[in-house]
Protein backbone atom coordinates (compact mmCIF):
# COMPACT_ATOMS: atom_id res chain seq x y z
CA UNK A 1 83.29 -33.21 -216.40
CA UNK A 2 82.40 -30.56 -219.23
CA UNK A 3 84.08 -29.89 -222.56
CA UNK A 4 87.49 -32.10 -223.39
CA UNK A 5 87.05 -29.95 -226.79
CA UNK A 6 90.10 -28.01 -225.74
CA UNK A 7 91.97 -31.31 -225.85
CA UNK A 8 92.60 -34.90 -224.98
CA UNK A 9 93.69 -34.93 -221.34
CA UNK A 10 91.72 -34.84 -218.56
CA UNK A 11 93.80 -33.14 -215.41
CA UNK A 12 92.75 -34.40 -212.04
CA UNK A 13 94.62 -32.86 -208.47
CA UNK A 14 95.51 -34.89 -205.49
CA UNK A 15 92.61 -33.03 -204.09
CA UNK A 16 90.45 -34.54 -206.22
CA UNK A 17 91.70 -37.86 -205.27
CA UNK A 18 91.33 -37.09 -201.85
CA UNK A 19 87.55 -36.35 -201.90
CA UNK A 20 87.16 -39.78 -204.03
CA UNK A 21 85.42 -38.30 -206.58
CA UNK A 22 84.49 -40.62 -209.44
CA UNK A 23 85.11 -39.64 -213.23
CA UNK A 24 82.67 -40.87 -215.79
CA UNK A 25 82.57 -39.83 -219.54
CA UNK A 26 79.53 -39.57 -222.11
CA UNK A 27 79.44 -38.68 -225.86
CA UNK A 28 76.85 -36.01 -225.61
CA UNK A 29 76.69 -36.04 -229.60
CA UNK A 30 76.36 -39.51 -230.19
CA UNK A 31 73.53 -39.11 -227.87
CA UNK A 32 71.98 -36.42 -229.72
CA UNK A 33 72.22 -38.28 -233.09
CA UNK A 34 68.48 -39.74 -231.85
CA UNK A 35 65.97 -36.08 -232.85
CA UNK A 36 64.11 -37.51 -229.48
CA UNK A 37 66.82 -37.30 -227.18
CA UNK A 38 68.13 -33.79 -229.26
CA UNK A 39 65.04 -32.19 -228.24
CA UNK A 40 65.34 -33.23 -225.33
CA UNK A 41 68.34 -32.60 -224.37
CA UNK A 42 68.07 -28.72 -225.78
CA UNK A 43 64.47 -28.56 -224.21
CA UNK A 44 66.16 -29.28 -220.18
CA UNK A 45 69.05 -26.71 -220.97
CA UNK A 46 67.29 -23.79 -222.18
CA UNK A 47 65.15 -24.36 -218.94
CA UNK A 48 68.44 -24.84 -216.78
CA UNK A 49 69.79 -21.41 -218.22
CA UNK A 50 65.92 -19.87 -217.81
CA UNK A 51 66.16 -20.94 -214.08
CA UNK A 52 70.19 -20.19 -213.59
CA UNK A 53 70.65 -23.37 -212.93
CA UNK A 54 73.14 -23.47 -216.13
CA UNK A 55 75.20 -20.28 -217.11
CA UNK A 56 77.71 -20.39 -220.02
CA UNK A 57 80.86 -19.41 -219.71
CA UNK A 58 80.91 -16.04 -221.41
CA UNK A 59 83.66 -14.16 -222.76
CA UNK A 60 83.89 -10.98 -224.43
CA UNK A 61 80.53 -9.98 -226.73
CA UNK A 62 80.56 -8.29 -229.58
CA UNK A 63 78.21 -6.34 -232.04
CA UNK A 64 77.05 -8.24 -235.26
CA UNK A 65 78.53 -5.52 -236.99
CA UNK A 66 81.82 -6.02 -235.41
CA UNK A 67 81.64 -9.95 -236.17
CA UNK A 68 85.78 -9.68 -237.54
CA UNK A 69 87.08 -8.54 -234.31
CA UNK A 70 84.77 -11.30 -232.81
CA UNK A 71 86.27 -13.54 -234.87
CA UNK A 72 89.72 -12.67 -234.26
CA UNK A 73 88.75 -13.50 -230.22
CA UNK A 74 87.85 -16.47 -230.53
CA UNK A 75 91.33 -17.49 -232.71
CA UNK A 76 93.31 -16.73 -229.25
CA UNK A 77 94.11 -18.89 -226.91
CA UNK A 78 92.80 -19.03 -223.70
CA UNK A 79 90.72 -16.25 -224.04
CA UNK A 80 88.37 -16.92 -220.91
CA UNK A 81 85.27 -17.84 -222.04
CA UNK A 82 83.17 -17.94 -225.60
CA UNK A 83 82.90 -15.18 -227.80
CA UNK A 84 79.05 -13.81 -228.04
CA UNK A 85 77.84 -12.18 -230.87
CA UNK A 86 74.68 -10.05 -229.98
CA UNK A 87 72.45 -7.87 -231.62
């Protein structure tokens, strides 16, 4: 399970139930607080995204220069995706 940032429930379907699936749940950033287990941590997903392994969920991208309209997307709700600045 990825990213309960959006909020505090967790929705599971009957088909989920089915298939018997089992739900565990980690605090990545208490993890993290450890600079050995940061590094690692960011060291095995840059190489997942490198391989394709891991691909983020991107939304709409936007020029630096156009960083208030970029802004302004990522304010809405469910927007589909993060907001990119590139450039």
């Amino acid at each position: 399970m990825y990213g309960t940032l959006g909020g505090p429930d967790v929705v599971l379907s009957s088909a989920d139930l089915i298939r018997d699936i089992d739900v565990k749940f980690f605090r990545l950033t208490k993890f993290v607080e450890n600079k050995r287990n940061r590094e690692r941590v960011m060291t095995d997903i840059m190489a997942f995204m490198d391989a394709g392994v891991l691909v983020p969920y991107a939304g709409k991208k936007y020029e630096l220069t156009d960083f208030n309209a970029a802004i302004e997307e990522s304010q809405k709700e469910a927007r589909g995706g993060k907001v990119l600045l590139i450039g």
